[in-house]
PDB file of N, CA and C in Angstrom:
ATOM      1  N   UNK A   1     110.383 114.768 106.095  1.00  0.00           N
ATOM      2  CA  UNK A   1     111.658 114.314 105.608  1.00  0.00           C
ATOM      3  C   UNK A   1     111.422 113.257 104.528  1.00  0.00           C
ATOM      4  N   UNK A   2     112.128 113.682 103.803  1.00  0.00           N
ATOM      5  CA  UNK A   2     111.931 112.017 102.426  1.00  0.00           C
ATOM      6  C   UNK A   2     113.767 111.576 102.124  1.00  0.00           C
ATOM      7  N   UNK A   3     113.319 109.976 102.122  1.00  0.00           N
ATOM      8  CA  UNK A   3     114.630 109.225 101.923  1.00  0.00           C
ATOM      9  C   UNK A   3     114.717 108.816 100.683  1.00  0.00           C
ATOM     10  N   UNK A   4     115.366 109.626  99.875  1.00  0.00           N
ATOM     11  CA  UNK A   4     116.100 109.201  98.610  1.00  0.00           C
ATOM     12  C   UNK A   4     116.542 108.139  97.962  1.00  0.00           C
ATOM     13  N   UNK A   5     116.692 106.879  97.561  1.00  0.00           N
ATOM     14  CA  UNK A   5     117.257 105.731  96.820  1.00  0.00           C
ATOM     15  C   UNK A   5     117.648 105.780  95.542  1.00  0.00           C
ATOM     16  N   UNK A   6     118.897 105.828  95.413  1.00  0.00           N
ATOM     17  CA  UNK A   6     119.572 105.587  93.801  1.00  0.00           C
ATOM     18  C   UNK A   6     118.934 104.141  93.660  1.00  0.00           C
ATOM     19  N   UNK A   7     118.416 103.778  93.239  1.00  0.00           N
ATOM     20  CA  UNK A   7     117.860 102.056  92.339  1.00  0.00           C
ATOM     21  C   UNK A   7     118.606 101.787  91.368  1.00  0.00           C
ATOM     22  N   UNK A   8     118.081 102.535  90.077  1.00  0.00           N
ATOM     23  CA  UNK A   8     118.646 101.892  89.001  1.00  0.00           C
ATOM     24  C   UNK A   8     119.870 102.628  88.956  1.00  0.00           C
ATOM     25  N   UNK A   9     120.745 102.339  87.471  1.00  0.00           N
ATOM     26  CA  UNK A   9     121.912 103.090  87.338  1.00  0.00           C
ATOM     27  C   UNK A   9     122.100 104.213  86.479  1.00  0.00           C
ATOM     28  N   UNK A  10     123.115 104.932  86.651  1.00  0.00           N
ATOM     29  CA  UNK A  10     123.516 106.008  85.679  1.00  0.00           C
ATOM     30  C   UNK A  10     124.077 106.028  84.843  1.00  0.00           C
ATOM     31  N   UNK A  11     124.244 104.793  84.182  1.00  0.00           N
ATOM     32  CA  UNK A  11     124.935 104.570  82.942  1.00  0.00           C
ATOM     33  C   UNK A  11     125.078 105.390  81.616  1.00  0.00           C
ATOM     34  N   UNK A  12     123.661 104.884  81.463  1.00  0.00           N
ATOM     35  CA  UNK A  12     122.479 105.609  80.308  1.00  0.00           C
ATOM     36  C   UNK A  12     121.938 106.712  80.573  1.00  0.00           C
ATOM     37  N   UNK A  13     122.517 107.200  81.626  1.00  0.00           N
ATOM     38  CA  UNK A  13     121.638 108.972  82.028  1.00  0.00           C
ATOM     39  C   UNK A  13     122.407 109.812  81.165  1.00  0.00           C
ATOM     40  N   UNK A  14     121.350 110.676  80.855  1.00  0.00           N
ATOM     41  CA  UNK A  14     122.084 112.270  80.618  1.00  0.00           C
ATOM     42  C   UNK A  14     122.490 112.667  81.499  1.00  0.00           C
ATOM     43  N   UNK A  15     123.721 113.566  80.859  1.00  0.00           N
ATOM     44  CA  UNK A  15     124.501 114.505  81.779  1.00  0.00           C
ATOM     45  C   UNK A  15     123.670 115.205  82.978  1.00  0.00           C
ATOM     46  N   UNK A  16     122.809 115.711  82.384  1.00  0.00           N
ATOM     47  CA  UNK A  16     122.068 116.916  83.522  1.00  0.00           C
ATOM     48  C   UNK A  16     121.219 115.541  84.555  1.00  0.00           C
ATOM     49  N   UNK A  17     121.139 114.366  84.323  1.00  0.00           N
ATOM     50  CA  UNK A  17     120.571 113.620  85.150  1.00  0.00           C
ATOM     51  C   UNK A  17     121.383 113.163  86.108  1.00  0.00           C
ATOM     52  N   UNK A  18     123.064 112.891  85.495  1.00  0.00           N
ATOM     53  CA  UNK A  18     123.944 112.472  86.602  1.00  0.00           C
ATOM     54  C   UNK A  18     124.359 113.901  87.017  1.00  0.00           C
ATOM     55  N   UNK A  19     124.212 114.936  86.538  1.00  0.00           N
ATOM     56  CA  UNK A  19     125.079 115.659  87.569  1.00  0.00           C
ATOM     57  C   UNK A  19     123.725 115.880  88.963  1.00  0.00           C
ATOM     58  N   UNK A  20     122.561 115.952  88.621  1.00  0.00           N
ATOM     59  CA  UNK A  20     121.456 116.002  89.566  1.00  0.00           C
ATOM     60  C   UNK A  20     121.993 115.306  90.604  1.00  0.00           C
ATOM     61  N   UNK A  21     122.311 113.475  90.377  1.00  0.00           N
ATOM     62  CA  UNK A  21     122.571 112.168  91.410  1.00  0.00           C
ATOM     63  C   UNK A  21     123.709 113.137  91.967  1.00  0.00           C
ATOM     64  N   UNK A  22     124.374 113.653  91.391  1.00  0.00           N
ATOM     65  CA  UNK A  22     125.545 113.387  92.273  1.00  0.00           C
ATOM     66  C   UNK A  22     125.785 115.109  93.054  1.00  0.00           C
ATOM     67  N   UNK A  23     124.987 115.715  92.689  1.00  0.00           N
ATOM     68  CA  UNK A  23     124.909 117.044  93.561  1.00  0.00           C
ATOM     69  C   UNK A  23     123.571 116.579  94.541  1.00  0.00           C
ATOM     70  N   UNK A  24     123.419 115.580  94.836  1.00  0.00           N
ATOM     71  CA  UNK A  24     122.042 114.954  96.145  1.00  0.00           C
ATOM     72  C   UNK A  24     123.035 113.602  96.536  1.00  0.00           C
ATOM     73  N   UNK A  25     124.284 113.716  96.143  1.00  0.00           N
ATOM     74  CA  UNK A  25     125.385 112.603  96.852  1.00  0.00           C
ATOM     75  C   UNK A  25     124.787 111.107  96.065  1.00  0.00           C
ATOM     76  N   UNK A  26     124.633 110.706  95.488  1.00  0.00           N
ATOM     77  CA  UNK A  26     124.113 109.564  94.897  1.00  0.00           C
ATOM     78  C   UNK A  26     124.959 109.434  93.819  1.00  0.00           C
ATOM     79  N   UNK A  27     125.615 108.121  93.878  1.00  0.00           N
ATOM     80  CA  UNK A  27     127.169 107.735  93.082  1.00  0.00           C
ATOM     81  C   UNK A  27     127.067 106.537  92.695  1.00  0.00           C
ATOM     82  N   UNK A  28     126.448 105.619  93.498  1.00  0.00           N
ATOM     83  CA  UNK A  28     126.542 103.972  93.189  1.00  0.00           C
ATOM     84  C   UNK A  28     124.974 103.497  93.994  1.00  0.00           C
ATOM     85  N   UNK A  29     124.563 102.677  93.404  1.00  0.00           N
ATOM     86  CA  UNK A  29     123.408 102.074  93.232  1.00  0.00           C
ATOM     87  C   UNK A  29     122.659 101.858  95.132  1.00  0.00           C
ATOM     88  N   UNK A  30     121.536 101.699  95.347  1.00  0.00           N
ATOM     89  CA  UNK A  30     121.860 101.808  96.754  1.00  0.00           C
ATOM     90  C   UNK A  30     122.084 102.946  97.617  1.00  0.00           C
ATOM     91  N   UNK A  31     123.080 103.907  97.238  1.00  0.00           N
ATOM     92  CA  UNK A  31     123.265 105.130  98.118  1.00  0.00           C
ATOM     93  C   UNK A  31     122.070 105.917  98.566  1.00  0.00           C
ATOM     94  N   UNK A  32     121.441 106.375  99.566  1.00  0.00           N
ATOM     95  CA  UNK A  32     120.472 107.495  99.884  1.00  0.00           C
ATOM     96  C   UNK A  32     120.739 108.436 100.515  1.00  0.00           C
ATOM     97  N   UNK A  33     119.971 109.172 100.478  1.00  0.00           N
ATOM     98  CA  UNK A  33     120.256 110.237 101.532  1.00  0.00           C
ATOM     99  C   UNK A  33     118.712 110.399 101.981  1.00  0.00           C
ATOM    100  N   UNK A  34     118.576 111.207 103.311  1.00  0.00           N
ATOM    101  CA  UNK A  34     117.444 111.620 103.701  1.00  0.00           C
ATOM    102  C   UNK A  34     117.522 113.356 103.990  1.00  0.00           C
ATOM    103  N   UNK A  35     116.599 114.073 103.401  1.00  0.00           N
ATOM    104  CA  UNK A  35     116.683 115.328 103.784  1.00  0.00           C
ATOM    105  C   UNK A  35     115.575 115.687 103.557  1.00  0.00           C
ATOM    106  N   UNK A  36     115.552 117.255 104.077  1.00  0.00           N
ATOM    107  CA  UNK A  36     113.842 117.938 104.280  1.00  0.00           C
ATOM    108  C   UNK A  36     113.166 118.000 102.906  1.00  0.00           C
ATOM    109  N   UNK A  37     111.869 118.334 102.949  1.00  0.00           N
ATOM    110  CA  UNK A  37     110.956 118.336 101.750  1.00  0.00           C
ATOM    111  C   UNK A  37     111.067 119.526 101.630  1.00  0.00           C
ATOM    112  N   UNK A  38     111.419 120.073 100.169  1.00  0.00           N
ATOM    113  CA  UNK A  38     111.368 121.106  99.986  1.00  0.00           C
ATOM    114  C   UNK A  38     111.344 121.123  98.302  1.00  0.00           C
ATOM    115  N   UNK A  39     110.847 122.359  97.974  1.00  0.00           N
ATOM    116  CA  UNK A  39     110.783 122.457  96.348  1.00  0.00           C
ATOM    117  C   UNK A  39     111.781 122.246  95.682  1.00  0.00           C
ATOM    118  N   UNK A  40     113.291 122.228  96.340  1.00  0.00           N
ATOM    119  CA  UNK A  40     114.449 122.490  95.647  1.00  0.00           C
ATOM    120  C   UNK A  40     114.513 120.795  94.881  1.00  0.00           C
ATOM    121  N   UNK A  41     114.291 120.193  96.531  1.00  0.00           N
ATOM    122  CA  UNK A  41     114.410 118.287  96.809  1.00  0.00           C
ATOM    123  C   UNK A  41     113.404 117.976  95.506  1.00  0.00           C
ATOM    124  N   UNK A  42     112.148 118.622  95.473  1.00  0.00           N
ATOM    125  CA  UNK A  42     110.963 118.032  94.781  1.00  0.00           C
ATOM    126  C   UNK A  42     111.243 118.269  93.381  1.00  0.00           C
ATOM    127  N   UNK A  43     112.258 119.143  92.911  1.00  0.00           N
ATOM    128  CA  UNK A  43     112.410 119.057  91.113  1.00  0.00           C
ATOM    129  C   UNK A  43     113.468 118.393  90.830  1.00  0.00           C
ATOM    130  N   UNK A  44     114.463 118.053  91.916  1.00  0.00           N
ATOM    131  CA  UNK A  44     115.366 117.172  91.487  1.00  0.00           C
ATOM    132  C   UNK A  44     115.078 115.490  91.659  1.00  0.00           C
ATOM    133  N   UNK A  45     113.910 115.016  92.531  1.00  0.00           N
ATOM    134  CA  UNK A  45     113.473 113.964  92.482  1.00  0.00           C
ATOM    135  C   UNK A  45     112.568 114.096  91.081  1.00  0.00           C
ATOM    136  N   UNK A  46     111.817 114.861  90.577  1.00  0.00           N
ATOM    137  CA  UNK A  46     111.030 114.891  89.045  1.00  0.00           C
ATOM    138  C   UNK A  46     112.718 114.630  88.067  1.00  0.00           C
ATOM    139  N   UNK A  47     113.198 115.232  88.082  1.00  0.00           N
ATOM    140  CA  UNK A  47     114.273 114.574  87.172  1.00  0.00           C
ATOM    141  C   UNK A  47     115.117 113.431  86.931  1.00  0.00           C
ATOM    142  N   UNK A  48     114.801 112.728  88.528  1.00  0.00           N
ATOM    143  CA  UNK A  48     115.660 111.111  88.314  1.00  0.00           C
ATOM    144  C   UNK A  48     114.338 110.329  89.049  1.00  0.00           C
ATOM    145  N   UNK A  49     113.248 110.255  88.822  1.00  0.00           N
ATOM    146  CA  UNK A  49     112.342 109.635  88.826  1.00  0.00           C
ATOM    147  C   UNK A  49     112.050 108.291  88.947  1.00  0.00           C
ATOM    148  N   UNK A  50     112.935 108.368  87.263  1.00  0.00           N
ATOM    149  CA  UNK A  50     113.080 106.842  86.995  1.00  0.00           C
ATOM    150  C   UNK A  50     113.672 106.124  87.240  1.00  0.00           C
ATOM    151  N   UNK A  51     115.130 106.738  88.421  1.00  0.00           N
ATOM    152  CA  UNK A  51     116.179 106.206  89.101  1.00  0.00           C
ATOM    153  C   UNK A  51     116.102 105.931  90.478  1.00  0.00           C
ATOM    154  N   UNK A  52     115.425 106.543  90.933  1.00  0.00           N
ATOM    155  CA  UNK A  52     115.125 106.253  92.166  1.00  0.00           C
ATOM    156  C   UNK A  52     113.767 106.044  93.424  1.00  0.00           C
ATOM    157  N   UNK A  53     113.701 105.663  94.301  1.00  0.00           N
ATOM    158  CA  UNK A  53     112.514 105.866  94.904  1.00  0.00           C
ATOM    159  C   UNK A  53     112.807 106.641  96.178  1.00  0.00           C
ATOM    160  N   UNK A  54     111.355 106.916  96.134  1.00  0.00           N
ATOM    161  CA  UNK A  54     111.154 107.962  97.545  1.00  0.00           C
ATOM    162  C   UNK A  54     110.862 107.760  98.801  1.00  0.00           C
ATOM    163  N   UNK A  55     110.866 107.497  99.519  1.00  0.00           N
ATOM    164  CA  UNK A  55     109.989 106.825 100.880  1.00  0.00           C
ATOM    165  C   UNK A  55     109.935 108.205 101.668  1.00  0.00           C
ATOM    166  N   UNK A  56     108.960 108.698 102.766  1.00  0.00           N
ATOM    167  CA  UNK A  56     109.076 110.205 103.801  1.00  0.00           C
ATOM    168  C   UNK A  56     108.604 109.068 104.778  1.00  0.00           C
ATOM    169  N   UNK A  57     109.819 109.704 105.928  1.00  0.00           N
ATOM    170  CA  UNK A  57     110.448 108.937 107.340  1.00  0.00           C
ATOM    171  C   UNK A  57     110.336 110.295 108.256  1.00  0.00           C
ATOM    172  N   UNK A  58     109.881 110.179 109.449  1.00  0.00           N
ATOM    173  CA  UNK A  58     109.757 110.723 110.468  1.00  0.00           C
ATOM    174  C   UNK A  58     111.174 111.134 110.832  1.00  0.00           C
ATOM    175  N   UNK A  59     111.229 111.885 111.320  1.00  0.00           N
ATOM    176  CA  UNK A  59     112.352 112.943 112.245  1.00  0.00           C
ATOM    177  C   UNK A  59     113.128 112.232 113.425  1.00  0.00           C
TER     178      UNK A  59
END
């Protein structure tokens, strides 16, 4: 499982970067989510990279 963190903001993002945040629920700074590892999770964390961090949390 990996836990998601919006950090920085979406101000200055491209479109295709905020619509990424906000189809993984990430709206305001702070928000996470935790969900399974999977390839889908792993190209949309390569695209907001620079927005957020990752941490993987046990079940």
């Amino acid at each position: 499982m990996k836990k998601v963190t919006l950090t920085k903001s979406l101000i200055a993002s491209k479109p295709n970067q905020r619509a990424t945040a906000k189809s993984l629920g990430l709206n305001k700074i702070g928000d996470y989510i935790v969900h399974a590892d999977d390839a889908v999770l792993a190209g949309k964390i390569k695209v907001l990279a620079h927005l957020v961090t990752v941490e993987t949390v046990e079940d």
